[in-house]
N, C-alpha and C. Protein backbone atom coordinates (compact mmCIF):
# COMPACT_ATOMS: atom_id res chain seq x y z
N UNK A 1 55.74 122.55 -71.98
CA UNK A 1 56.80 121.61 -71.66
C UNK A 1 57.74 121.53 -72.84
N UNK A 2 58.85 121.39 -72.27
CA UNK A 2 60.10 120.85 -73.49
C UNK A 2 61.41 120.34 -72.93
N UNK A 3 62.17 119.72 -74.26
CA UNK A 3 63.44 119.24 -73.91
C UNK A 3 63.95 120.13 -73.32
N UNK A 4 65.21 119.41 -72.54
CA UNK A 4 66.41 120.33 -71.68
C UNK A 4 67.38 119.00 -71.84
N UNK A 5 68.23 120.06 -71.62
CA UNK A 5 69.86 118.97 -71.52
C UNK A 5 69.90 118.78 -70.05
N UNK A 6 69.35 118.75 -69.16
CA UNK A 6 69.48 117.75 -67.91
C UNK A 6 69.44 116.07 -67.98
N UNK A 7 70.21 115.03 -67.41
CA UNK A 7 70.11 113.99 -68.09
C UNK A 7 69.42 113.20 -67.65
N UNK A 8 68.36 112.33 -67.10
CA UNK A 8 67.39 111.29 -66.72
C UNK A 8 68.16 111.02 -65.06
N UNK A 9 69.40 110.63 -66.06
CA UNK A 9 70.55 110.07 -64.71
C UNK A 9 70.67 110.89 -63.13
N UNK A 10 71.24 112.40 -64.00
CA UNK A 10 71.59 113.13 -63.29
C UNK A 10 70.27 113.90 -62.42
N UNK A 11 69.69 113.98 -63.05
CA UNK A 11 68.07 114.33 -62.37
C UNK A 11 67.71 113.03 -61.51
N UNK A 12 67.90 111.73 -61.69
CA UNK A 12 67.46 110.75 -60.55
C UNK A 12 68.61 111.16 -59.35
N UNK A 13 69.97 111.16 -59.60
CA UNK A 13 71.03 111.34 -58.53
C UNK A 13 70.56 112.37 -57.60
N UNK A 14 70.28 113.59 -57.79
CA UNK A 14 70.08 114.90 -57.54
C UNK A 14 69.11 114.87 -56.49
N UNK A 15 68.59 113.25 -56.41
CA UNK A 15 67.42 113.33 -55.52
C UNK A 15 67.46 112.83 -54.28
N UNK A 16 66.26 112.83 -53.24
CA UNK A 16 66.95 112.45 -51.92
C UNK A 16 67.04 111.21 -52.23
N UNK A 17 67.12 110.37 -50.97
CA UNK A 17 67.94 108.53 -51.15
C UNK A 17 66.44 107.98 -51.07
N UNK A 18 65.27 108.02 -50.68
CA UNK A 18 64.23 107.62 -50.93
C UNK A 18 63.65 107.48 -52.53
N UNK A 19 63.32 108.62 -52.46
CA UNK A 19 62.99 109.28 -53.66
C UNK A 19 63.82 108.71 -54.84
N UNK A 20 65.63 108.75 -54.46
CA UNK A 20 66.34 108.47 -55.83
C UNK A 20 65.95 107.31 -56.16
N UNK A 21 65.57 106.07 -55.15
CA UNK A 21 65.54 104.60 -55.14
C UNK A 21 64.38 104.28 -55.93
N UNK A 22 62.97 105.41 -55.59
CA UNK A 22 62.08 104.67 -56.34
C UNK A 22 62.28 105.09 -57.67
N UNK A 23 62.66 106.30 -58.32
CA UNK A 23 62.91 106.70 -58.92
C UNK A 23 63.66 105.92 -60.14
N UNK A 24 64.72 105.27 -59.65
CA UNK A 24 65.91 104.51 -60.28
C UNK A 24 64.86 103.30 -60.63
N UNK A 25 64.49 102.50 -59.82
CA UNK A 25 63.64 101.55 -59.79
C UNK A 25 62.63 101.68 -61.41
N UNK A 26 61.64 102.81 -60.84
CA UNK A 26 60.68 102.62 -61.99
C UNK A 26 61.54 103.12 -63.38
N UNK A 27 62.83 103.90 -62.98
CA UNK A 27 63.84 104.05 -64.61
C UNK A 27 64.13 102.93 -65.62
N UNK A 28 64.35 101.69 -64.38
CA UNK A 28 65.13 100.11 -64.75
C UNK A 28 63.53 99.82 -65.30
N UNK A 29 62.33 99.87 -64.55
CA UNK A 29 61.20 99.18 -65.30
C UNK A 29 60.72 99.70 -67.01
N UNK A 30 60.71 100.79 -67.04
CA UNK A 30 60.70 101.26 -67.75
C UNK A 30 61.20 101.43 -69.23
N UNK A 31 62.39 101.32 -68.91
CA UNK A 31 64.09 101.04 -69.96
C UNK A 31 63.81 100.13 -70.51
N UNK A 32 63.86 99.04 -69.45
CA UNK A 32 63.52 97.34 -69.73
C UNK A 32 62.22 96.97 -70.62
N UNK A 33 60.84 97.90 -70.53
CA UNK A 33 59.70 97.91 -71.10
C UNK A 33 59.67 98.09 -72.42
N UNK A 34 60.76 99.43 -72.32
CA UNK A 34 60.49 100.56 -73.67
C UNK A 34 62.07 100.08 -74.65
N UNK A 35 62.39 98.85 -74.60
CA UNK A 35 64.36 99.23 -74.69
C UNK A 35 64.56 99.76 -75.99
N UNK A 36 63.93 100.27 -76.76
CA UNK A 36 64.33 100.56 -78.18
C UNK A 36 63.60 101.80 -77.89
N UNK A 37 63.13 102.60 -77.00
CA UNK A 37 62.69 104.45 -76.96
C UNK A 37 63.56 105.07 -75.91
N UNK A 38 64.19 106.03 -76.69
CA UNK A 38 65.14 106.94 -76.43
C UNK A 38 64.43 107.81 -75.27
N UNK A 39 65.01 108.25 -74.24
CA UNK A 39 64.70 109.39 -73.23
C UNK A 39 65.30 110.59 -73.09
N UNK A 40 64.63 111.43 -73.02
CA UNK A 40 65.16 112.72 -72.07
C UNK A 40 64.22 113.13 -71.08
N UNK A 41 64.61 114.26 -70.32
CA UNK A 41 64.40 115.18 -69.69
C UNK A 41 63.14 116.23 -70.36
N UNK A 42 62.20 116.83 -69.76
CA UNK A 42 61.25 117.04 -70.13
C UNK A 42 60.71 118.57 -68.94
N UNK A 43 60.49 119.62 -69.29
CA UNK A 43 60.46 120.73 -67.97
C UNK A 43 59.54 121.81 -68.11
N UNK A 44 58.81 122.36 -67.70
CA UNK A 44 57.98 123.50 -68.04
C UNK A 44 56.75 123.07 -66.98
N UNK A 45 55.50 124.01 -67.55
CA UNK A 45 54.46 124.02 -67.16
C UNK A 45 53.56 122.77 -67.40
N UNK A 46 53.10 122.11 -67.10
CA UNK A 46 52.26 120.71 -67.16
C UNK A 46 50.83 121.23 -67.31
N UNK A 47 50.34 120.42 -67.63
CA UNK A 47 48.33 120.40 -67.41
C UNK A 47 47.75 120.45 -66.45
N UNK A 48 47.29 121.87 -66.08
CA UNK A 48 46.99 122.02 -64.62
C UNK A 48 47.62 123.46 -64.17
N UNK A 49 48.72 123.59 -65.21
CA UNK A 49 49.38 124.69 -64.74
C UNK A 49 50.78 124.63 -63.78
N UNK A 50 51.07 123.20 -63.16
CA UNK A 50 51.97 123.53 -62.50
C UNK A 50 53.24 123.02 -63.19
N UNK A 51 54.15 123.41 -62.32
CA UNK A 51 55.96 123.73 -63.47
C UNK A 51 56.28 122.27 -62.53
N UNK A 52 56.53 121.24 -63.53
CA UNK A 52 57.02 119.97 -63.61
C UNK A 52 57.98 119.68 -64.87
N UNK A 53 58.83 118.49 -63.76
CA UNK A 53 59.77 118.29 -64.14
C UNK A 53 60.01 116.71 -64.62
N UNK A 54 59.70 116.21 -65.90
CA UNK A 54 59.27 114.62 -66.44
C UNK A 54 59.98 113.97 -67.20
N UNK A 55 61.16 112.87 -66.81
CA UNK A 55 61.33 112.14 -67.78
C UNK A 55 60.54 111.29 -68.57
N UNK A 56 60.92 111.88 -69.93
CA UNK A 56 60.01 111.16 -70.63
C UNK A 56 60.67 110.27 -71.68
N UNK A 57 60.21 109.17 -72.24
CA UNK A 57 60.19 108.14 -72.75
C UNK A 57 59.61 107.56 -74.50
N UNK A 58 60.51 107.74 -75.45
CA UNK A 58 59.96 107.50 -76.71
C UNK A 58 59.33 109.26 -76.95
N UNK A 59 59.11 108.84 -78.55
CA UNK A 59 59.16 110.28 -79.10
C UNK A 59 57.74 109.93 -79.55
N UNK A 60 56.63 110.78 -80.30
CA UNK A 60 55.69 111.16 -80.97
C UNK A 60 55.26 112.66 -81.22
N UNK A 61 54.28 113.04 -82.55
CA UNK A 61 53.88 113.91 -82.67
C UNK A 61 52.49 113.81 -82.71
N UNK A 62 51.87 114.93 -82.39
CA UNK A 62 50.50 114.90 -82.91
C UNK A 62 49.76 116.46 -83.22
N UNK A 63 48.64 116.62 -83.95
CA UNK A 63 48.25 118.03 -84.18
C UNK A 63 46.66 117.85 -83.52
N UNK A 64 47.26 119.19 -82.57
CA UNK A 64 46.06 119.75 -81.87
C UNK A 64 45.14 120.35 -82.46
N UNK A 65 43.66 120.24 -81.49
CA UNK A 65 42.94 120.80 -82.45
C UNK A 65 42.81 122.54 -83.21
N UNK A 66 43.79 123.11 -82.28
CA UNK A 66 44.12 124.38 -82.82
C UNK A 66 45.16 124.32 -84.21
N UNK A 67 45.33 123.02 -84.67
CA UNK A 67 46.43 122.72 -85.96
C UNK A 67 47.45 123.00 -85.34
N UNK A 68 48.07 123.46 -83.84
CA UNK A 68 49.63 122.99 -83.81
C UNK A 68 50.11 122.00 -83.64
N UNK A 69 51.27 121.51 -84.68
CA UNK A 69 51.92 120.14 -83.99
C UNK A 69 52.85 120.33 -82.41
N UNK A 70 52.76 119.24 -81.80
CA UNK A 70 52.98 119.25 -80.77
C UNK A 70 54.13 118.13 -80.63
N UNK A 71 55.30 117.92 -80.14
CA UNK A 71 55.83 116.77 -80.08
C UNK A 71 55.97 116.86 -78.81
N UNK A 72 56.00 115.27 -78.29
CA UNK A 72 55.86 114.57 -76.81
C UNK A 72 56.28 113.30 -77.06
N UNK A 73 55.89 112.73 -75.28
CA UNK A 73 56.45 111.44 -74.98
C UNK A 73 55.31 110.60 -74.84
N UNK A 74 56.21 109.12 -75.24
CA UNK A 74 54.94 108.23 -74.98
C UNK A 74 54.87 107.96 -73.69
N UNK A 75 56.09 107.91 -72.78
CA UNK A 75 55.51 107.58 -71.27
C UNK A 75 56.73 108.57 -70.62
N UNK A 76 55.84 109.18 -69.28
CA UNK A 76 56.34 109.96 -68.43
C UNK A 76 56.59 109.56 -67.11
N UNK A 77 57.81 110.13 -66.59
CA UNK A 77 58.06 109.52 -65.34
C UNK A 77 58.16 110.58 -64.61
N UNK A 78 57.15 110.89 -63.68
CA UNK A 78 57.76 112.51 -62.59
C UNK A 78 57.09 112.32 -61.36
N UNK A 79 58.17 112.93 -60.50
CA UNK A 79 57.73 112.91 -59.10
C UNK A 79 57.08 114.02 -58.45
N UNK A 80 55.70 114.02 -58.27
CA UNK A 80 55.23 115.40 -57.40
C UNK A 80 55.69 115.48 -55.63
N UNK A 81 54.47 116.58 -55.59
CA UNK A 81 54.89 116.77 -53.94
C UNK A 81 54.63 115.10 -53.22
N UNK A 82 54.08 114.56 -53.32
CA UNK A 82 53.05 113.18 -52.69
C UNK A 82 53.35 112.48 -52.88
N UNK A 83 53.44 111.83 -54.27
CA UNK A 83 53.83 110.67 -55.15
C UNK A 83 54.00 110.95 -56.35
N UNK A 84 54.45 108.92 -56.98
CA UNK A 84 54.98 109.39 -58.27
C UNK A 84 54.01 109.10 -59.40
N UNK A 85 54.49 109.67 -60.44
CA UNK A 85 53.21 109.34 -61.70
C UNK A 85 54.14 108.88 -62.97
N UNK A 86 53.24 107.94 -63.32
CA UNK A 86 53.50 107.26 -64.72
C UNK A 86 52.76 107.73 -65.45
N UNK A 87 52.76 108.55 -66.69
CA UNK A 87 52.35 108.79 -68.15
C UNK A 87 52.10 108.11 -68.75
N UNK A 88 51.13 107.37 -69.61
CA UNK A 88 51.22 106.76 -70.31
C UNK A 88 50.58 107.41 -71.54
N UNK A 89 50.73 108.13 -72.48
CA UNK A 89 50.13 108.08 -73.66
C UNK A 89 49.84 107.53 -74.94
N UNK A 90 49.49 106.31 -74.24
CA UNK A 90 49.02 105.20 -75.81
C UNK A 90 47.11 104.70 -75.66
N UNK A 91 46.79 105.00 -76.43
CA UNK A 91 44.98 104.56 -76.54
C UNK A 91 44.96 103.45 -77.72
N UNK A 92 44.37 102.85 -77.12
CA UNK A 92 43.37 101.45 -77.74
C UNK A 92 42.13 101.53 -77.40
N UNK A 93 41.38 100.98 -78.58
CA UNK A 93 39.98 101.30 -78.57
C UNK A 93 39.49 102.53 -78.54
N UNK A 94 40.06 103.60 -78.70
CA UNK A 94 40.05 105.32 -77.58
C UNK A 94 39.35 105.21 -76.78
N UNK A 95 40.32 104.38 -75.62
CA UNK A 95 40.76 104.44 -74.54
C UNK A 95 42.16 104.08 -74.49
N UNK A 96 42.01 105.22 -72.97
CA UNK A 96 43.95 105.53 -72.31
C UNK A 96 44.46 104.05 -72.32
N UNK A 97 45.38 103.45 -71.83
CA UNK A 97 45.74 102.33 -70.89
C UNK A 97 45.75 102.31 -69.93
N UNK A 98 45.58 103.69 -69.18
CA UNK A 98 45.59 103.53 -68.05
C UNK A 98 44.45 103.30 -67.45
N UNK A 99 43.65 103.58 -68.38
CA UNK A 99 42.10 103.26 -67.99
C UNK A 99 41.72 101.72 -68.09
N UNK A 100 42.07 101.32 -69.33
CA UNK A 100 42.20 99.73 -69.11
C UNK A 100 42.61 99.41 -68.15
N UNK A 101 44.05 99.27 -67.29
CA UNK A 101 44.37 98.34 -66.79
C UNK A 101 44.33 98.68 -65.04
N UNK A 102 43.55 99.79 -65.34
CA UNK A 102 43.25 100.75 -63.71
C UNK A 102 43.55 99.22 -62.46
N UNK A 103 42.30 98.48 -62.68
CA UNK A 103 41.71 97.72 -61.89
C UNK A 103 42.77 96.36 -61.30
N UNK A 104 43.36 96.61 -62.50
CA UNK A 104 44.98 95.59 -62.33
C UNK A 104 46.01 96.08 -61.35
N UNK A 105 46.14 97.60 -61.53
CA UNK A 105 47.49 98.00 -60.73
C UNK A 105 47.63 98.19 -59.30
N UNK A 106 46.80 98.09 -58.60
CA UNK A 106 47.05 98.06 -57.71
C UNK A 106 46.63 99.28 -56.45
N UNK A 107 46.93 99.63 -55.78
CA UNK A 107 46.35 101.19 -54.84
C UNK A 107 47.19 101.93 -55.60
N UNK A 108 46.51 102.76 -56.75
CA UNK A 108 46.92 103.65 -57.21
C UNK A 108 45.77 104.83 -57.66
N UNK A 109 46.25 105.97 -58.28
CA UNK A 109 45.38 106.90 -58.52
C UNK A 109 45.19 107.24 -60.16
N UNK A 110 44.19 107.09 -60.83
CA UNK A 110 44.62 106.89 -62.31
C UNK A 110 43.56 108.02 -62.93
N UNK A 111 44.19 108.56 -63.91
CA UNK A 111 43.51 109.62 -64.76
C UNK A 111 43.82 109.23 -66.07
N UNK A 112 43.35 109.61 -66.84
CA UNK A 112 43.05 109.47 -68.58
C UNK A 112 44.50 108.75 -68.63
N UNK A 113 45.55 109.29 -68.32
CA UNK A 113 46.87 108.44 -68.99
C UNK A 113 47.86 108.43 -67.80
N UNK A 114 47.36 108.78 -66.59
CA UNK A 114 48.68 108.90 -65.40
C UNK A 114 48.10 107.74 -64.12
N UNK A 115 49.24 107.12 -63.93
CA UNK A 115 48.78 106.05 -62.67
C UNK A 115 49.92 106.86 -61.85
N UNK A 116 49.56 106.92 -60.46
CA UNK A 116 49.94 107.68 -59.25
C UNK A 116 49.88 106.91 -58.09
N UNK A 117 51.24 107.36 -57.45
CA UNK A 117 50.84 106.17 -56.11
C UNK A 117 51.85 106.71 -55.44
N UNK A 118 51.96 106.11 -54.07
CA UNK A 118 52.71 107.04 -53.17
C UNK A 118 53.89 106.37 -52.66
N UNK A 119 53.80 105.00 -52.95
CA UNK A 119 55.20 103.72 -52.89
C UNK A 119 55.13 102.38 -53.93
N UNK A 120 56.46 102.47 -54.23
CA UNK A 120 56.25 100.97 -54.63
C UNK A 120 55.28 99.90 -54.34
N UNK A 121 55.35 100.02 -53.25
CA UNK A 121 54.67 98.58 -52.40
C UNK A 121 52.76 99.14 -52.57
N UNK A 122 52.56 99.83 -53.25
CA UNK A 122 51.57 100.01 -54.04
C UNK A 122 50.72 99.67 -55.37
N UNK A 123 52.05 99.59 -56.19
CA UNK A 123 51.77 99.33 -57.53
C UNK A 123 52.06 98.24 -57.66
N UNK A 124 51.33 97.14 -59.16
CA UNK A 124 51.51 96.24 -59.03
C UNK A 124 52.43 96.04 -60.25
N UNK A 125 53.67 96.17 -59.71
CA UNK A 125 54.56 96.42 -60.88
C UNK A 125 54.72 95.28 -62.19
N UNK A 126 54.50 94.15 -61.70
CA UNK A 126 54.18 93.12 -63.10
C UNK A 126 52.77 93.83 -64.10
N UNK A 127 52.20 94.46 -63.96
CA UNK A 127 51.06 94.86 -64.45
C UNK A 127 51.37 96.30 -65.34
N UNK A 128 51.39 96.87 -64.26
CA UNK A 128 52.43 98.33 -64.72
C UNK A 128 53.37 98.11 -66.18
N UNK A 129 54.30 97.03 -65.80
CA UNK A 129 55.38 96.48 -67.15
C UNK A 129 54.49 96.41 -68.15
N UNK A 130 53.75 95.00 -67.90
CA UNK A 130 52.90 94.77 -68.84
C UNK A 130 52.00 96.08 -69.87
N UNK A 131 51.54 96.95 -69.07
CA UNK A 131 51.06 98.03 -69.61
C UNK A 131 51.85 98.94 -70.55
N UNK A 132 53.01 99.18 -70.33
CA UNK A 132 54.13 99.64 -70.57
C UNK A 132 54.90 98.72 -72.21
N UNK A 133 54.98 97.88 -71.88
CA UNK A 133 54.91 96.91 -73.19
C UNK A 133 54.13 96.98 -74.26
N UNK A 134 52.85 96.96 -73.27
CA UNK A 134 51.73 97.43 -74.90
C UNK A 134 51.41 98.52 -75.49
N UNK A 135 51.87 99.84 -74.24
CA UNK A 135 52.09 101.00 -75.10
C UNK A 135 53.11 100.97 -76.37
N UNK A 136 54.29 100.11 -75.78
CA UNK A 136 55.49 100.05 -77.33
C UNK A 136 55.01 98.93 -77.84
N UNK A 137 54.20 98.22 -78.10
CA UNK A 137 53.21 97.55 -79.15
C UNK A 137 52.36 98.38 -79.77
N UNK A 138 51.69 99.33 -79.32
CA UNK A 138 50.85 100.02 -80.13
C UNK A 138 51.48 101.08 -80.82
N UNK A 139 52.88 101.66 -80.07
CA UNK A 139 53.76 102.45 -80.95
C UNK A 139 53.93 102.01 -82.38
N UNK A 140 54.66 100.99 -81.84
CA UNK A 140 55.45 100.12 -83.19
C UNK A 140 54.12 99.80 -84.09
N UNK A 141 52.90 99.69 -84.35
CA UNK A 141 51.73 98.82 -84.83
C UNK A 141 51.49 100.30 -85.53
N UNK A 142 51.48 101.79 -85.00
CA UNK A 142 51.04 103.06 -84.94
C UNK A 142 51.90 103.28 -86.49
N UNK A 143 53.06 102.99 -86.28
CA UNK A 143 54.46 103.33 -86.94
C UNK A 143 54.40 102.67 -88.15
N UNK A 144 54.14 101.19 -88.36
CA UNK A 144 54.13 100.46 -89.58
C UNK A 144 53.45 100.80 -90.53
C-alpha cells in the first residue's frame, strides 16, 4: 500500500449515491474524531492480498520485524465488495481497540483492528467516535 494523489473528496464523489452517503458520513465522523490528523488516499495490495483502495487518517511509523520501516495510518476508511471497514490501529494494553470495544459497537464484524458492517444502521456510531477519540489519545500520549 501507498500514498496517491487521489483526494479523500474526490474518491467519496466518484461513488455511487448510496455508497457516497455512507461514505461522506463516516468522513464527517471521523474528521470530527481525528481533527488535528491529516488524510490521504491510500492504494495497493492490502493483507490478504487483495488491491484496496483506503482513506487513511493520521500518520505513523513503525519497524517490522524484518527491520523495515513501514509508514501508515492510524485509522482507515475503505469500502469492500459487502461493506465498509474502519481501521483502527491503536493498542492499549496490547490489545487492538477494536477488540476492546467489539461488544459496544454494535452488528458489526471485528478483527484485530477493523470493525465491518454492512449499514449505518448497524454501527453504533456514538461508540465507534468514542473509539476513534481514544485512538488520537493514545497517539498524542505515544508522541509526548
Amino acid at each position: 500500500m501507498e500514498r496517491v494523489e487521489t483526494s479523500p473528496e474526490d474518491y467519496i464523489e466518484n461513488q455511487e449515491p448510496e455508497i457516497k452517503t455512507v461514505l461522506a458520513e463516516l468522513h464527517t465522523l471521523i474528521t470530527t474524531a481525528l481533527p488535528d490528523q491529516d488524510y490521504c488516499m491510500w492504494e495497493g495490495v492490502f493483507w490478504g492480498g487483495s488491491e484496496q483502495q483506503i482513506i487513511g487518517y493520521g500518520n505513523f511509523s513503525y519497524v517490522r520485524s524484518d527491520k523495515k520501516k513501514v509508514e501508515w495510518f492510524l485509522v482507515g476508511l475503505a469500502r469492500q465488495k459487502n461493506y465498509f471497514s474502519v481501521y483502527v490501529n491503536a493498542v492499549e494494553g496490547k490489545k487492538y481497540l477494536a477488540e476492546i470495544y467489539k461488544s459496544q459497537l454494535g452488528k458489526v464484524k471485528t478483527g484485530k483492528s477493523s470493525v465491518s458492517f454492512r449499514n449505518l444502521a448497524d454501527v453504533n456510531l456514538d461508540v465507534l467516535r468514542e473509539m476513534l477519540e481514544h485512538a488520537g489519545r493514545i497517539t498524542i500520549e505515544n508522541e509526548s
